[in-house]
C-alpha atoms as a PDB file:
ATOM      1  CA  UNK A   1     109.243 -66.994 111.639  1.00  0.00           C
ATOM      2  CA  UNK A   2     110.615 -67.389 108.234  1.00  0.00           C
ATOM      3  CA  UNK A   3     107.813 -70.224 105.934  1.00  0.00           C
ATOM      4  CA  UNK A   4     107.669 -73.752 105.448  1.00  0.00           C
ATOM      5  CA  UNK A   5     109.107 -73.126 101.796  1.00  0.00           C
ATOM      6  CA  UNK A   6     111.570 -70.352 103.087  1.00  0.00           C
ATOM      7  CA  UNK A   7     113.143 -72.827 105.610  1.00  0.00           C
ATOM      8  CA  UNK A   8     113.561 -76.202 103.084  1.00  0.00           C
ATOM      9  CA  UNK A   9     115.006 -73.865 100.549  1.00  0.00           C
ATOM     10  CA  UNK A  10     117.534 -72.465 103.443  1.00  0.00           C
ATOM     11  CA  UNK A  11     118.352 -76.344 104.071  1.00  0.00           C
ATOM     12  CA  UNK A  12     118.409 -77.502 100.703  1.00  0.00           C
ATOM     13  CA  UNK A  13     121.318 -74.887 100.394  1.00  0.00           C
ATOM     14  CA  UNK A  14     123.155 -76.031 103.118  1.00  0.00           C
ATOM     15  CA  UNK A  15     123.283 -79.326 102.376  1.00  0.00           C
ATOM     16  CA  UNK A  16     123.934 -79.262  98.342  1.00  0.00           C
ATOM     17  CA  UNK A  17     125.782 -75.793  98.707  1.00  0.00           C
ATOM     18  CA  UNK A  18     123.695 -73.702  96.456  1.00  0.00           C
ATOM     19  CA  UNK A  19     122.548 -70.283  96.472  1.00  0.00           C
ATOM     20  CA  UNK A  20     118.801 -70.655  98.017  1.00  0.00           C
ATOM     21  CA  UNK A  21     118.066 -67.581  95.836  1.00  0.00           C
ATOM     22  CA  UNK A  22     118.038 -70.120  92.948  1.00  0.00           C
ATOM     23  CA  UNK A  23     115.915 -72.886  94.215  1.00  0.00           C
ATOM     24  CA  UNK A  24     112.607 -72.948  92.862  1.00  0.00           C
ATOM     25  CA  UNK A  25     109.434 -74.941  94.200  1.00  0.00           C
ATOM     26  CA  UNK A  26     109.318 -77.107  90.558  1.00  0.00           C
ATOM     27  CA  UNK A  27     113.330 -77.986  90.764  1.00  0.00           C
ATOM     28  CA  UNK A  28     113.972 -81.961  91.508  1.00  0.00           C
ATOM     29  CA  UNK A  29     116.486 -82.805  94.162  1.00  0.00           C
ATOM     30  CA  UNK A  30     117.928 -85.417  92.120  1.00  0.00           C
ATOM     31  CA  UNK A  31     117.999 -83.705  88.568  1.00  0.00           C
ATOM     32  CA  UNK A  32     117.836 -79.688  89.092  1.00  0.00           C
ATOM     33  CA  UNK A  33     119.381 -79.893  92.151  1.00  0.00           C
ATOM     34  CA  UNK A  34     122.294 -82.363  91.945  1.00  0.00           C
ATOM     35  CA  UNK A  35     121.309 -84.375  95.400  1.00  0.00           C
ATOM     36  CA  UNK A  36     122.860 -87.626  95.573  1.00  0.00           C
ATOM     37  CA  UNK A  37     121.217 -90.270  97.841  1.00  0.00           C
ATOM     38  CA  UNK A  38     123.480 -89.879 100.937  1.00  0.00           C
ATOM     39  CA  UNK A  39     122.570 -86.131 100.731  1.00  0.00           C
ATOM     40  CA  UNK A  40     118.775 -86.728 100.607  1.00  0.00           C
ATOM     41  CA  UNK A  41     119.129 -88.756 103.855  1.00  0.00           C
ATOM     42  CA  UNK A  42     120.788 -86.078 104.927  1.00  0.00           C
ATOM     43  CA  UNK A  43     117.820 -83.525 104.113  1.00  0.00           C
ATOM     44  CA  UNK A  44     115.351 -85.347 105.705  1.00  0.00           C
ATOM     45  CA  UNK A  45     116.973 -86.008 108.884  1.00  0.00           C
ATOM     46  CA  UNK A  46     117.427 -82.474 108.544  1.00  0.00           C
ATOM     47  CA  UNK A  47     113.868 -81.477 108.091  1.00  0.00           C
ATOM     48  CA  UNK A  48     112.867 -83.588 110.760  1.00  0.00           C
ATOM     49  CA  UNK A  49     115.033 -81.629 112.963  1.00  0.00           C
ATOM     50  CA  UNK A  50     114.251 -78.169 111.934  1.00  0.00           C
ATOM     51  CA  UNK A  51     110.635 -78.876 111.897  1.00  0.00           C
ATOM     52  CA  UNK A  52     110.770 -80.907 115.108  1.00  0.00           C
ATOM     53  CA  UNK A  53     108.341 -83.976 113.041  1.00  0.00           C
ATOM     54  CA  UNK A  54     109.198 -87.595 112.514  1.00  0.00           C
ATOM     55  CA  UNK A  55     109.223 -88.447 109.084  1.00  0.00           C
ATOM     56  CA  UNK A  56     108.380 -91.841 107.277  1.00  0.00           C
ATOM     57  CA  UNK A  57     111.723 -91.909 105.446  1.00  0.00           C
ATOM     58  CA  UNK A  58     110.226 -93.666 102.445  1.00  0.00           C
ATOM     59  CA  UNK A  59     107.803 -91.494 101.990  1.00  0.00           C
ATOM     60  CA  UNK A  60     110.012 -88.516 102.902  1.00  0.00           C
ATOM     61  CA  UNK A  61     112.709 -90.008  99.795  1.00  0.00           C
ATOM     62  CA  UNK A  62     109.809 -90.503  97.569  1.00  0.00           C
ATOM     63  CA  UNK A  63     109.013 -86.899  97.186  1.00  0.00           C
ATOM     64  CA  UNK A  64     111.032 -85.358  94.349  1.00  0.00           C
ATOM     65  CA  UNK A  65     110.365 -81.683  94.362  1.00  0.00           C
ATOM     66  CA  UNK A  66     111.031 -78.452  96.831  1.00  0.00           C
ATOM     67  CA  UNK A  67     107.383 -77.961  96.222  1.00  0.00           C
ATOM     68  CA  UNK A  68     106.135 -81.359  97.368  1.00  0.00           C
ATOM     69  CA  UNK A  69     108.687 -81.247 100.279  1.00  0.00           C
ATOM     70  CA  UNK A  70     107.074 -78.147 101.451  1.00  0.00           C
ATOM     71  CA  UNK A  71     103.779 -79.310 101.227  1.00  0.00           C
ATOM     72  CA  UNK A  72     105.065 -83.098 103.046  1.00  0.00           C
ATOM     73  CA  UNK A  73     106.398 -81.312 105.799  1.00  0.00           C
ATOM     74  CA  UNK A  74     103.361 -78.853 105.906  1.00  0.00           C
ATOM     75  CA  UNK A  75     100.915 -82.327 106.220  1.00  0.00           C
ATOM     76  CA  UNK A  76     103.171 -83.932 108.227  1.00  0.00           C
ATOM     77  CA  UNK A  77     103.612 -81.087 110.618  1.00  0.00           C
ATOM     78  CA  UNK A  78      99.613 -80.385 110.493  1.00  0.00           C
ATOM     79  CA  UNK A  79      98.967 -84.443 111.618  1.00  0.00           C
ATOM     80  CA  UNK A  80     101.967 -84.095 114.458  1.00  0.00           C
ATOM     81  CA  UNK A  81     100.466 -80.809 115.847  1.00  0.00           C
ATOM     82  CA  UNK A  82     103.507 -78.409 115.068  1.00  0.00           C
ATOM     83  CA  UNK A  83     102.846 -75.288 113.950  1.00  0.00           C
ATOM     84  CA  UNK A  84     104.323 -74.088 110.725  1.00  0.00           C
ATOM     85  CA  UNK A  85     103.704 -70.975 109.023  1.00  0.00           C
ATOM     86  CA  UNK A  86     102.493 -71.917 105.680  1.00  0.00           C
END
């Protein structure tokens, strides 16, 4: 099972069609990474499917960085009892 970071990078790519070679842990979705607000709807609902969590959405929008998304959906996974390979 591929990690926490190795799966938001793989959807960060899909949705804002960039190379997930390139995305680093430090690059903002708004600034590095060129998301626009529909598209960071889009990644969360995303998340929450590929991680099988509910997300609060303001919270979810609030986090700016791959990094922090990873570790968000690593907390948020840990309090909903899925299991994600860190």
């Amino acid at each position: 099972m591929a990690t926490v970071e190795e799966r938001v990078k793989a959807i960060t790519a899909r949705v804002l069609k960039l190379n997930p070679d390139e995305i680093k842990p430090e690059h903002s979705f708004t600034a590095d990474l060129g998301a626009e607000s529909v598209q960071s709807i889009e990644l969360v609902a995303m998340f929450e499917e590929e991680f099988g969590i509910e997300m609060d959405e303001d919270a979810a929008l609030s986090v700016e960085t791959v990094g922090k998304a990873v570790e968000f959906i690593t907390e948020v996974c840990g309090e909903q009892g899925v299991e994600a390979e860190q």
